[in-house]
Protein backbone atom coordinates (compact mmCIF):
# COMPACT_ATOMS: atom_id res chain seq x y z
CA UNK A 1 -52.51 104.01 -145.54
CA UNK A 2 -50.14 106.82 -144.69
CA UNK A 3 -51.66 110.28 -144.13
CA UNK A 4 -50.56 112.92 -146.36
CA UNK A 5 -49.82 115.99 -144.92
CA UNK A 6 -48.76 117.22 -147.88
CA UNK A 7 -51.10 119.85 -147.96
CA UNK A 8 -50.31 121.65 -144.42
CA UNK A 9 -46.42 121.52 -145.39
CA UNK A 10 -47.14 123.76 -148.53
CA UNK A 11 -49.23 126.20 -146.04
CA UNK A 12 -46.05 126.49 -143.99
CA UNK A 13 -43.40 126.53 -146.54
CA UNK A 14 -45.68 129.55 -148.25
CA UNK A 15 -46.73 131.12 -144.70
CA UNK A 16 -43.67 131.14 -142.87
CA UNK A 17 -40.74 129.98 -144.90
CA UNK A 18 -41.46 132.74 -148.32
CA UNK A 19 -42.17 135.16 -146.09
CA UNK A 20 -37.85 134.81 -144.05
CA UNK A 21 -36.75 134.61 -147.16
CA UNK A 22 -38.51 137.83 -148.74
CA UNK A 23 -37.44 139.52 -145.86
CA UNK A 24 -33.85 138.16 -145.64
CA UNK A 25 -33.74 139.37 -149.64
CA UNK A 26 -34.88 142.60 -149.18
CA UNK A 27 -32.69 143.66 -146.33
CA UNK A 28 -29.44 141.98 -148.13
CA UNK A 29 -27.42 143.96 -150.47
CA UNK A 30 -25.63 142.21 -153.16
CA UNK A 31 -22.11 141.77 -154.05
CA UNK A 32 -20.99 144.58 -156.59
CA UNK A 33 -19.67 144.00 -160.10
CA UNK A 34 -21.53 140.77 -160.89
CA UNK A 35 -23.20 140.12 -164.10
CA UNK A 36 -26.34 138.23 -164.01
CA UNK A 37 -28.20 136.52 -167.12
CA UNK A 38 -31.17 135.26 -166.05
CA UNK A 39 -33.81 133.06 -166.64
CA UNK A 40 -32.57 131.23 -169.57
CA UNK A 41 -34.53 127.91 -170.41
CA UNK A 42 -32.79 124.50 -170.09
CA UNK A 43 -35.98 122.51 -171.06
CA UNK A 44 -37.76 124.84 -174.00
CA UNK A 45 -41.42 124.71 -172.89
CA UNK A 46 -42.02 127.69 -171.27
CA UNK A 47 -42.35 126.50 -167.90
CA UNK A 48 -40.42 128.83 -165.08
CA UNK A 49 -39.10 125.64 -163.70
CA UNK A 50 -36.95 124.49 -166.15
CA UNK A 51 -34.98 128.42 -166.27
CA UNK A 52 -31.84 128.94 -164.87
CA UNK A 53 -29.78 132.06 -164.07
CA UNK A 54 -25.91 132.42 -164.52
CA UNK A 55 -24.14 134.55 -162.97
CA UNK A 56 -20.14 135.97 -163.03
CA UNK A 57 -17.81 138.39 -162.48
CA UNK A 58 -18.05 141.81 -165.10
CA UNK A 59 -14.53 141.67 -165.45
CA UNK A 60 -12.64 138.73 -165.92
CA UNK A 61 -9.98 137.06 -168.22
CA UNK A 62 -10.05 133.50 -169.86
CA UNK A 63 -12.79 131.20 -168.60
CA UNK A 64 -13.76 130.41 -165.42
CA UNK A 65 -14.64 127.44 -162.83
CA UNK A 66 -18.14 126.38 -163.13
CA UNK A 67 -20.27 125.48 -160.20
CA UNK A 68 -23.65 124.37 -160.74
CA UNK A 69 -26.12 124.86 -157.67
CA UNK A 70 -29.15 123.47 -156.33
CA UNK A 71 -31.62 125.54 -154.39
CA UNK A 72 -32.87 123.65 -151.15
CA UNK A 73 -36.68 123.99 -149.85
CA UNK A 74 -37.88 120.54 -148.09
CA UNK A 75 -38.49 119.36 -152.29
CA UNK A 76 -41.65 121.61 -152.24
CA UNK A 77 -40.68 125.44 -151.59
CA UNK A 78 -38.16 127.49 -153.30
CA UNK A 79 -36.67 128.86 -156.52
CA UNK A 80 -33.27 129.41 -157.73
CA UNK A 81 -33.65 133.26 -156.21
CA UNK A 82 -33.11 132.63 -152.62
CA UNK A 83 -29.97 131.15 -153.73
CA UNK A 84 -29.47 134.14 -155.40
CA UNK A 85 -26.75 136.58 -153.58
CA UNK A 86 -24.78 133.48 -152.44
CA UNK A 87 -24.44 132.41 -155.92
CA UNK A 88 -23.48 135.84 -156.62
CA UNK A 89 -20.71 136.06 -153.65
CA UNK A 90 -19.44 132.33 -155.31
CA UNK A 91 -19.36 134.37 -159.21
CA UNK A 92 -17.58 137.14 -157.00
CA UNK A 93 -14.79 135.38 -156.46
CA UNK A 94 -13.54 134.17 -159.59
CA UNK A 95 -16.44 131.39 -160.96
CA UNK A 96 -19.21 130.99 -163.39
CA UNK A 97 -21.97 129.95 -161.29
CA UNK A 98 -25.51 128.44 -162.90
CA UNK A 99 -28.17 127.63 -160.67
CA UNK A 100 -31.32 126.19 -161.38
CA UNK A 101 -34.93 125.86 -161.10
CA UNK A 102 -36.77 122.17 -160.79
CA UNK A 103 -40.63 121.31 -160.48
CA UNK A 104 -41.59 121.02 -156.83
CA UNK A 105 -43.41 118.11 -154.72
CA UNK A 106 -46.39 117.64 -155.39
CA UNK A 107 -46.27 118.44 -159.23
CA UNK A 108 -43.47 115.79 -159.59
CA UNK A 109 -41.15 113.61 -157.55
CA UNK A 110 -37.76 113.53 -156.83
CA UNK A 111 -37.31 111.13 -159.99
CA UNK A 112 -38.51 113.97 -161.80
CA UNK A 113 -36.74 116.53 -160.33
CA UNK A 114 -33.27 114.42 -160.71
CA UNK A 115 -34.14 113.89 -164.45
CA UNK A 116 -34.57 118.08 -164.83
CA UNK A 117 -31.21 118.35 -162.92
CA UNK A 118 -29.47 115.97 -165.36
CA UNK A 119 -31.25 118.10 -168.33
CA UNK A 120 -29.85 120.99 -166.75
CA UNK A 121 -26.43 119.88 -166.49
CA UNK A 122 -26.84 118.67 -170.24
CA UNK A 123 -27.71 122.09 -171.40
CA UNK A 124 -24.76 123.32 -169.29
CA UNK A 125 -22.43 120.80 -170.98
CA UNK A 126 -23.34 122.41 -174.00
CA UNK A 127 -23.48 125.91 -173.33
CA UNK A 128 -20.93 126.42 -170.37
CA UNK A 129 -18.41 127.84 -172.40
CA UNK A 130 -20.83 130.68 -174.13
CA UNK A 131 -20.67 131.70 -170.90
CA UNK A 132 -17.11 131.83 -169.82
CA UNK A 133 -17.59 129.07 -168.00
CA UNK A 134 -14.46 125.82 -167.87
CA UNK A 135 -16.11 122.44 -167.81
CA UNK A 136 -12.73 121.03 -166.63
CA UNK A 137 -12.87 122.66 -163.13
CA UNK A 138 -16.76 122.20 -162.92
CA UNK A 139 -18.05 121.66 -159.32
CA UNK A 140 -21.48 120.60 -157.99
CA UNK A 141 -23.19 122.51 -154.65
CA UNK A 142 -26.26 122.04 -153.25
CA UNK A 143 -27.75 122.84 -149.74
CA UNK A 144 -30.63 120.88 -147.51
CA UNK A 145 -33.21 119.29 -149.51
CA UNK A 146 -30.83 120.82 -152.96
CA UNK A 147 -28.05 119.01 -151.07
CA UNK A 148 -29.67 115.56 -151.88
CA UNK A 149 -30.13 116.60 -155.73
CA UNK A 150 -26.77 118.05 -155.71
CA UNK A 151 -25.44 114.06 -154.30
CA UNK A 152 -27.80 112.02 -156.26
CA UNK A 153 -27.07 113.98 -159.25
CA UNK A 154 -23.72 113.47 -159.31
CA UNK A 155 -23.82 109.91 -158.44
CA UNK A 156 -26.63 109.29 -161.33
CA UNK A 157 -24.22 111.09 -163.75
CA UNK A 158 -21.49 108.45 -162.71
CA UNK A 159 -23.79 105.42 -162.53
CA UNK A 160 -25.38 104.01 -165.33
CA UNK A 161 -27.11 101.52 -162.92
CA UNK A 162 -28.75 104.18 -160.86
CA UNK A 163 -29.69 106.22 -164.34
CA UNK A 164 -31.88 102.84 -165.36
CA UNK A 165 -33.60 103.49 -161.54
CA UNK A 166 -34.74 106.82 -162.06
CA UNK A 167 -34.75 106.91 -165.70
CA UNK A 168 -32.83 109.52 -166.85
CA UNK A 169 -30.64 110.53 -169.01
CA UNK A 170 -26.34 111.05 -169.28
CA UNK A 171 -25.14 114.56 -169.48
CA UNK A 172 -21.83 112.67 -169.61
CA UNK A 173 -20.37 116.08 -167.60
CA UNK A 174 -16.51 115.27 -165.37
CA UNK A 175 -18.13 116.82 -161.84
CA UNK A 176 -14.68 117.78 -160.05
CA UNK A 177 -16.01 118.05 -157.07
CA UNK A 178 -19.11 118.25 -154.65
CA UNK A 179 -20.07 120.81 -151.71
CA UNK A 180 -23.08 120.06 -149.63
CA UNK A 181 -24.48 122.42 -146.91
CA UNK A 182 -26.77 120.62 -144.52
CA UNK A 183 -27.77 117.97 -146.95
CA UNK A 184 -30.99 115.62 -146.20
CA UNK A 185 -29.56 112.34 -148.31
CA UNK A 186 -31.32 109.72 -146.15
CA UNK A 187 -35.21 110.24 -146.98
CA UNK A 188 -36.45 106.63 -146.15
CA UNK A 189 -35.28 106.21 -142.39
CA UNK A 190 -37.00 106.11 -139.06
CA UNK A 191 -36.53 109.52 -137.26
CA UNK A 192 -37.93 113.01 -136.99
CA UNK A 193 -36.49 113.98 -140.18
CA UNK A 194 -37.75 110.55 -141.73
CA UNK A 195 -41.57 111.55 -140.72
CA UNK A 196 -41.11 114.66 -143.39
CA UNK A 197 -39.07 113.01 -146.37
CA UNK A 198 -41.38 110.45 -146.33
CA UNK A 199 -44.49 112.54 -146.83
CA UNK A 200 -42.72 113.66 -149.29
CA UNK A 201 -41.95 110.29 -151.35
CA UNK A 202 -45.91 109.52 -150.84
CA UNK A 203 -48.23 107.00 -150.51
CA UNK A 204 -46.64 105.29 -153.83
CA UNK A 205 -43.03 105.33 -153.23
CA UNK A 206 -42.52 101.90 -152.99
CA UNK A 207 -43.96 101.04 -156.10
CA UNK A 208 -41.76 103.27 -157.61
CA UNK A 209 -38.47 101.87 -158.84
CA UNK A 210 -36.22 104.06 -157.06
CA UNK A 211 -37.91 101.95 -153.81
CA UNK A 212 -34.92 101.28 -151.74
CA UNK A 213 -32.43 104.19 -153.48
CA UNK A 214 -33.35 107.29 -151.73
CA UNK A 215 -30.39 106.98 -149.16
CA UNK A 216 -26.96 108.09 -149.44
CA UNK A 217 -25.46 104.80 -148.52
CA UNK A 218 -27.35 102.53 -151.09
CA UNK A 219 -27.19 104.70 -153.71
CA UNK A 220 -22.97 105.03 -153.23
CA UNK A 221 -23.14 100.80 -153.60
CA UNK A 222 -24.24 101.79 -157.46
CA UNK A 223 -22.21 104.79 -157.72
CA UNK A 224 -19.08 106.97 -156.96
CA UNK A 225 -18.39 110.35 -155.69
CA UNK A 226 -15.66 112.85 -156.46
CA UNK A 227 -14.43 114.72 -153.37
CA UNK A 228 -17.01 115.70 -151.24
CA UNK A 229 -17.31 118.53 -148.62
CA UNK A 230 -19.81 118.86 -145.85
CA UNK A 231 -21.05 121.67 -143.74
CA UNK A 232 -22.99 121.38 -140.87
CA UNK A 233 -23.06 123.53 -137.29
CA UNK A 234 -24.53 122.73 -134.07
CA UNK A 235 -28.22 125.16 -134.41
CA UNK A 236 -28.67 122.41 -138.06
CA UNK A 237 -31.68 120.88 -136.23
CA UNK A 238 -33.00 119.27 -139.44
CA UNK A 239 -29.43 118.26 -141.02
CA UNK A 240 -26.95 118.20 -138.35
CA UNK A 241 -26.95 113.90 -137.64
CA UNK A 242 -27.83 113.34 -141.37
CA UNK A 243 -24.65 115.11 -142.46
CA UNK A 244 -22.55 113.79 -140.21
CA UNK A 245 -23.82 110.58 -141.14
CA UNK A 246 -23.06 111.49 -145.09
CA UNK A 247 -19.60 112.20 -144.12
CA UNK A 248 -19.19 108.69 -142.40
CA UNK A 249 -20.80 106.67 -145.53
CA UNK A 250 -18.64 108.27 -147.97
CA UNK A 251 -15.37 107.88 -146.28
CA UNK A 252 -16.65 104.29 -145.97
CA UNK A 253 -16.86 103.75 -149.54
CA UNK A 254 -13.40 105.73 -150.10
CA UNK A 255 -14.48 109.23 -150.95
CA UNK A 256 -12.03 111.75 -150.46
CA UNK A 257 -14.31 114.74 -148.11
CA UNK A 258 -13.94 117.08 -145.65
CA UNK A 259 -16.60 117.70 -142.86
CA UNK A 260 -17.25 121.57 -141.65
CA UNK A 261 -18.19 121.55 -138.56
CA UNK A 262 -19.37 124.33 -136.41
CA UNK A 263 -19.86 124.31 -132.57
CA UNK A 264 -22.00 127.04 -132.95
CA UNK A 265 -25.90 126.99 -131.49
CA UNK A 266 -26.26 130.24 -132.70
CA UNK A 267 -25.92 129.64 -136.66
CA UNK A 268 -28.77 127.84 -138.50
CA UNK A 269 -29.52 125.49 -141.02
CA UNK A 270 -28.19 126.57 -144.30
CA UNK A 271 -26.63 129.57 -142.33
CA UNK A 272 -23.55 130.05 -144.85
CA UNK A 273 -26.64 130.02 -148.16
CA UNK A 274 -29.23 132.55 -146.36
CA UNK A 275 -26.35 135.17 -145.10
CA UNK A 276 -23.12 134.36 -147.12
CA UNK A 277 -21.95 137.61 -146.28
CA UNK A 278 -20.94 137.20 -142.61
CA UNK A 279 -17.37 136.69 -141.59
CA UNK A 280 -18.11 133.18 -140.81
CA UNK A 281 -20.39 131.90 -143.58
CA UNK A 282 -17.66 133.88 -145.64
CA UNK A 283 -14.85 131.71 -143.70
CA UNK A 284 -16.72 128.47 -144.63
CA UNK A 285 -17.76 129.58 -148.20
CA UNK A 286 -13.22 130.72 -149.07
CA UNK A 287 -12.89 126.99 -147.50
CA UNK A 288 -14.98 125.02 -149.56
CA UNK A 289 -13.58 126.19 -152.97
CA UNK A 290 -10.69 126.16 -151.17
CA UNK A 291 -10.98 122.41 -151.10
CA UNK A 292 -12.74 122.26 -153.76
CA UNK A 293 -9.65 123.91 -156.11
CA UNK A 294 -7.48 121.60 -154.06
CA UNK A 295 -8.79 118.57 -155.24
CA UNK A 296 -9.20 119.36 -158.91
């Protein structure tokens, strides 16, 4: 019987983790001359999971580039507001940006939080444009534990096999492209990070019928992926080898990707999401949509 520890990882998501971020918030100052409309339901039921917040630039012309984007937080910590003033540097620069909130471990599992995420994108599909937003250049980011959703989203809204597995539903959406920033897409593996991701599939994940599809590679055998790009830099203790490893299994299977790769001890995990506003996460940030525009 596997010991669940799930308990103590809440107490240090909520002791240490809420607490860097509150402080990272409050000494931030965000970019000028975005509009924000926020917490708008994508699931009517009143629960502040199922909101999401859109933001964009106050003056703009036409519609927009959509990117949709998935807060990170181990699957058990987080909102869509620490995402919050990089999502608002990404609407800065010429995008409608929606990011979204999903019930955290232990009140569901990932299948449930993939099914909100394909809800989400649903309500997007329908709504994007109310918002100046261009579902023909619509892009998909996500960053560490967000960086899985934002993958196995994508690959369950191109995979009607993998839908059956987790039992969701088709937004039927054209994803453009994909940008993940320290992404934890192997969750059933031996290793440090495999200790953590598998406390958090629990004591009945392999009863479940996702068993067996909760890594990157064996879910691409079901799937495909538009282009893909990575980030990653040297200080990613918890991310580093499994994006590197991303990069390797979707070149394998012929994705088109770019890796981002920074020599840098110094930066963090997620370092380009928690400060988008220094010269370097900025550098990284103009590259992915960069790439991203490149390959629409």
């Amino acid at each position: 019987m596997m010991l669940n520890l799930r308990p103590l990882l809440s107490k240090y998501w909520k002791t240490f983790v809420e607490v860097s971020d509150q402080k990272r918030i409050d000494s931030q100052t965000p970019p000028e001359k975005v509009k924000t409309v926020a917490d708008i339901p994508y699931i009517e039921d009143g629960k502040t999971e199922h909101l999401l917040d859109i933001y964009s630039p106050e003056e703009s012309v036409g519609l927009l580039p959509v990117i949709i984007d998935i807060h990170g937080g181990g699957w058990m910590y987080g909102t869509k507001e620490i995402n919050k003033y990089y999502n608002m540097t990404l609407a800065s620069k010429g995008y409608t940006v929606f990011s979204i909130n999903y019930t955290l471990v232990p009140l569901a599992d990932i299948a449930v939080q993939l099914r909100e995420c394909m809800l989400a994108f649903s309500w997007i599909k329908e709504h994007a444009e109310e918002y100046g937003g261009d579902l023909s250049r619509l892009y998909v980011t996500g960053d560490s534990a967000g960086g899985f959703l934002a993958a196995f989203s994508t690959l369950l809204n191109n995979s009607q096999a993998l839908r059956e597995i987790y039992d969701t539903v088709s937004p039927g959406i054209d994803i453009k492209g994909v940008c993940l920033t320290c992404p934890v897409c192997y969750m059933d593996e031996k290793s440090v990070t495999g200790i953590y991701t598998k406390q958090i599939l629990g004591s009945e994940y392999k009863s479940k019928k996702y068993n067996g599809y909760v890594n990157l590679d064996r879910a691409l055998a079901l799937s495909s992926m538009p282009p893909v790009y990575l980030i990653t830099c040297k200080g990613d203790l918890p991310a580093k080898k499994a994006t590197f490893k991303a990069y390797e299994d979707l070149q394998d299977n012929g994705v088109k990707c770019k890796l981002k790769y920074l020599p840098d001890k110094k930066l963090g995990h997620v370092f380009c999401i928690v400060d988008p506003f220094s010269p370097v996460s900025d550098g990284v940030n103009n590259d992915m949509l960069k790439f991203l525009r490149d390959n629409t």
